[in-house]
PDB file of N, CA and C in Angstrom:
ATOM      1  N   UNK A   1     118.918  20.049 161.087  1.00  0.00           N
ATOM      2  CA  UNK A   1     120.178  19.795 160.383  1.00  0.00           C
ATOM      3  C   UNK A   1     120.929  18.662 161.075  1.00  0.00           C
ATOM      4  N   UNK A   2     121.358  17.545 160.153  1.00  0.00           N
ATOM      5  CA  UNK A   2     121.959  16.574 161.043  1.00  0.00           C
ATOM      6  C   UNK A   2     123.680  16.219 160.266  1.00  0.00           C
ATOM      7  N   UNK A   3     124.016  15.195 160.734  1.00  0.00           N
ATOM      8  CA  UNK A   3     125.176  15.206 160.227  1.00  0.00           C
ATOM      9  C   UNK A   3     125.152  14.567 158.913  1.00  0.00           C
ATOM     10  N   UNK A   4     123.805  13.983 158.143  1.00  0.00           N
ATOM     11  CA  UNK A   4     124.084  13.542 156.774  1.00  0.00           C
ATOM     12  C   UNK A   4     123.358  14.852 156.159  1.00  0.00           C
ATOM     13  N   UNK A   5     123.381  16.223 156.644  1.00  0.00           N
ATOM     14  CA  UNK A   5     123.329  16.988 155.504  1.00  0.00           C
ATOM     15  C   UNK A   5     124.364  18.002 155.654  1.00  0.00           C
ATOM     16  N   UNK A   6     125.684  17.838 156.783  1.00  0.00           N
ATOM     17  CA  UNK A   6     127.076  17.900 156.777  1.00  0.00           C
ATOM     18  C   UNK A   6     127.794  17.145 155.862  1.00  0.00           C
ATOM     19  N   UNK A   7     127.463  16.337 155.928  1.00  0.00           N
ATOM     20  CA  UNK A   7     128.115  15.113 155.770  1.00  0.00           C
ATOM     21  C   UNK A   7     128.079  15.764 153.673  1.00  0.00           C
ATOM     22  N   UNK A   8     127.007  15.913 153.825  1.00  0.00           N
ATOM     23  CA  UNK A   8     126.602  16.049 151.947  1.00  0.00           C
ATOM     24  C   UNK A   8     127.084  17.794 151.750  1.00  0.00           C
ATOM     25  N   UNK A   9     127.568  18.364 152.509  1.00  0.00           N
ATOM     26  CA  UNK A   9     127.840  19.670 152.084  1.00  0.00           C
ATOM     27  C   UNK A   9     129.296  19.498 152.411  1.00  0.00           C
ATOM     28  N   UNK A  10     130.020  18.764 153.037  1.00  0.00           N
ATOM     29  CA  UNK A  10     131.333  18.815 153.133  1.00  0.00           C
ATOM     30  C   UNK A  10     131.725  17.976 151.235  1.00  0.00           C
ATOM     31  N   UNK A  11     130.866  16.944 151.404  1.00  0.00           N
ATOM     32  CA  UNK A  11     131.213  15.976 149.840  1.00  0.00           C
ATOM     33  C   UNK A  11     130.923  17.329 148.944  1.00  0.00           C
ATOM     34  N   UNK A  12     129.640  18.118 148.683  1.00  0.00           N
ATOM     35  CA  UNK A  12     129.772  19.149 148.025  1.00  0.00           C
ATOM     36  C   UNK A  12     131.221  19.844 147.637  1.00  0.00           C
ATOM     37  N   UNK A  13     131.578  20.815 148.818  1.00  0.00           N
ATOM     38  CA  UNK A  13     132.559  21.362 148.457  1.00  0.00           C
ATOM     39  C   UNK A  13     133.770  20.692 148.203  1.00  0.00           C
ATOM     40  N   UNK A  14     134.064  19.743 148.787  1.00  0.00           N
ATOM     41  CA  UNK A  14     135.401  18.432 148.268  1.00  0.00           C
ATOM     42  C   UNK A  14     134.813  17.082 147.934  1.00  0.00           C
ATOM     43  N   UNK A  15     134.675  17.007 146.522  1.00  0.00           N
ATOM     44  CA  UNK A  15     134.580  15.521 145.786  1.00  0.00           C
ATOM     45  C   UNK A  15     135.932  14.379 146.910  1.00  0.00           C
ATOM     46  N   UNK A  16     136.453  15.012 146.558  1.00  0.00           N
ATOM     47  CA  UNK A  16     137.795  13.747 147.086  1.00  0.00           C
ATOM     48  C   UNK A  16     138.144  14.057 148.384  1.00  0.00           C
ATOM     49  N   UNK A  17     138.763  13.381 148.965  1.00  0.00           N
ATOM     50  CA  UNK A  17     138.923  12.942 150.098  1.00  0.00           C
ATOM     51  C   UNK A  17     140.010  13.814 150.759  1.00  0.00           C
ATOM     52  N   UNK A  18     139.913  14.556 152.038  1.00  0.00           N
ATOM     53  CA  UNK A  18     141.033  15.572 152.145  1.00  0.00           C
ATOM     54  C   UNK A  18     142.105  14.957 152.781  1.00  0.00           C
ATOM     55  N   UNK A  19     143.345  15.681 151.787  1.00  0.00           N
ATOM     56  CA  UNK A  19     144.398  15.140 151.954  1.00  0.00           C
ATOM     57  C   UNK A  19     145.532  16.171 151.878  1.00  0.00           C
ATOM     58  N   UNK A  20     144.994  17.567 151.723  1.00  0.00           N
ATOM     59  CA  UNK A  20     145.906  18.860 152.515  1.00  0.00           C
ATOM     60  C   UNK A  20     145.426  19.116 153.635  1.00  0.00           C
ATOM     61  N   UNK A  21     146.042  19.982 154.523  1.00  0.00           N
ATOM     62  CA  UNK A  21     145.158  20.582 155.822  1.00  0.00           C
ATOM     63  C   UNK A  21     144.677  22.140 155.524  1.00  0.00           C
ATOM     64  N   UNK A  22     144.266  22.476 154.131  1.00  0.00           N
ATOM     65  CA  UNK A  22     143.725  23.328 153.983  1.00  0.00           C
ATOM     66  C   UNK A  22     142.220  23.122 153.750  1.00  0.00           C
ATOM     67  N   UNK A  23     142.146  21.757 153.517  1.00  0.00           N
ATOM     68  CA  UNK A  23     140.933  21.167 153.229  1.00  0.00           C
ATOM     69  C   UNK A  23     140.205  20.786 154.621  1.00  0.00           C
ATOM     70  N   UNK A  24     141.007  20.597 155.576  1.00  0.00           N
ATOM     71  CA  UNK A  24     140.625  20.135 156.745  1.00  0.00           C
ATOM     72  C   UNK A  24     140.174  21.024 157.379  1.00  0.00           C
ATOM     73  N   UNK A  25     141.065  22.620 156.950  1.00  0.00           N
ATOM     74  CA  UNK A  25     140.395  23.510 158.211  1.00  0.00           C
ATOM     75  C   UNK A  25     139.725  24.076 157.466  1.00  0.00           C
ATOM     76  N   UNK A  26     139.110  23.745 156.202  1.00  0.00           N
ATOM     77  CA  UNK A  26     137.892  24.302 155.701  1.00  0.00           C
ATOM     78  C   UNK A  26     136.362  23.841 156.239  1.00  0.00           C
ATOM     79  N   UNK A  27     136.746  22.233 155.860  1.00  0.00           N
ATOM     80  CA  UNK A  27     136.209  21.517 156.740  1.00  0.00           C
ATOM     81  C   UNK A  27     135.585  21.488 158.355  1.00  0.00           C
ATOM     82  N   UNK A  28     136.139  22.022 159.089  1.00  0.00           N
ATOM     83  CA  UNK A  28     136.551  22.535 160.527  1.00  0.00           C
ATOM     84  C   UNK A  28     135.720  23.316 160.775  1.00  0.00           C
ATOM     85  N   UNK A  29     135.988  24.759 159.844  1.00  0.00           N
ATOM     86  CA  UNK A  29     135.558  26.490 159.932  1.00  0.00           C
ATOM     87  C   UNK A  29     134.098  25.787 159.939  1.00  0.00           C
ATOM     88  N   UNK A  30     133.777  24.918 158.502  1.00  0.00           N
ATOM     89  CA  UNK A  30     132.194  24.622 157.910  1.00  0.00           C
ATOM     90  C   UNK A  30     131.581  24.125 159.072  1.00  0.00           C
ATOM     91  N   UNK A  31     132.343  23.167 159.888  1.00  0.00           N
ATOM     92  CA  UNK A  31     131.668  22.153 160.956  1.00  0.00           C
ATOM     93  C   UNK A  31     131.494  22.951 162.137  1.00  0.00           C
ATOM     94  N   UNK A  32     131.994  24.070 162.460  1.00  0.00           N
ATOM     95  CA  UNK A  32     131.643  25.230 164.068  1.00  0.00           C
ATOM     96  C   UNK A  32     130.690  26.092 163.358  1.00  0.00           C
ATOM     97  N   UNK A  33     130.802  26.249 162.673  1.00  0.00           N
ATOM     98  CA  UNK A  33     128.934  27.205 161.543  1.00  0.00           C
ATOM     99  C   UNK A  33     127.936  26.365 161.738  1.00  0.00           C
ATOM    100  N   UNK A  34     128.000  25.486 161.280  1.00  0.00           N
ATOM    101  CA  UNK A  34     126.570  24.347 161.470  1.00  0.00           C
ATOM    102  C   UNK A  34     126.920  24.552 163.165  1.00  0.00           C
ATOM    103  N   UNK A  35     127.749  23.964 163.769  1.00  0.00           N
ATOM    104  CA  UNK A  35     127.608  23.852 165.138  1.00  0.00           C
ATOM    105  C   UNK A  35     126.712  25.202 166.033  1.00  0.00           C
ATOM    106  N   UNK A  36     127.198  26.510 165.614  1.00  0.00           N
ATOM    107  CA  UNK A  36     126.980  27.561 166.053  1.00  0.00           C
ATOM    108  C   UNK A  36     125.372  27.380 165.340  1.00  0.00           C
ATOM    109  N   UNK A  37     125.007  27.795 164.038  1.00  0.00           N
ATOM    110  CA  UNK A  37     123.962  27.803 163.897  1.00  0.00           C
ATOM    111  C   UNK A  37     122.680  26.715 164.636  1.00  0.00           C
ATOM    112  N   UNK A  38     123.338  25.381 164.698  1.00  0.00           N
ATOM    113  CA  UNK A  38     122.291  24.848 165.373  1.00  0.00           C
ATOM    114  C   UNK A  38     121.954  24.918 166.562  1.00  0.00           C
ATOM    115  N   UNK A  39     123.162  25.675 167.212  1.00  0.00           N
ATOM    116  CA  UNK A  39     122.798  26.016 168.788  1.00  0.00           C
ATOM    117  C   UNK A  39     122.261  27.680 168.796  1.00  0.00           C
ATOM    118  N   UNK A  40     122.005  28.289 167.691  1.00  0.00           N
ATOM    119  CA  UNK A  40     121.024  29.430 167.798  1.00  0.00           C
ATOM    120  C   UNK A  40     119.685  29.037 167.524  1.00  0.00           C
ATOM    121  N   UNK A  41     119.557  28.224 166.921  1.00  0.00           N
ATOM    122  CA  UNK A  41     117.918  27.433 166.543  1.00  0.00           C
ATOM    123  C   UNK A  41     117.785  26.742 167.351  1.00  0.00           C
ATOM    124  N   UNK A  42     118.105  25.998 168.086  1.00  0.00           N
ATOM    125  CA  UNK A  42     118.054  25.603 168.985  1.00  0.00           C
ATOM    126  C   UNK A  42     117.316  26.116 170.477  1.00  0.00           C
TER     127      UNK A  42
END
């Protein structure tokens, strides 16, 4: 898993560009999951 298939699951869930910070810490939560998961496969 790298960051262009972050990269394509963050565009997934938000077409547009975040511009609340509800979007950001969705964003956030999504990005320590991949983080966590890749350091269990790992």
């Amino acid at each position: 898993m790298g960051l262009n298939f972050i990269n394509g699951k963050v565009r997934q869930v938000m077409p547009t560009s975040p511009s609340t910070p509800d979007t950001r810490i969705l964003v956030f939560m999504i990005f320590l999951l991949f983080v966590q998961f890749s350091g269990v496969f790992d």
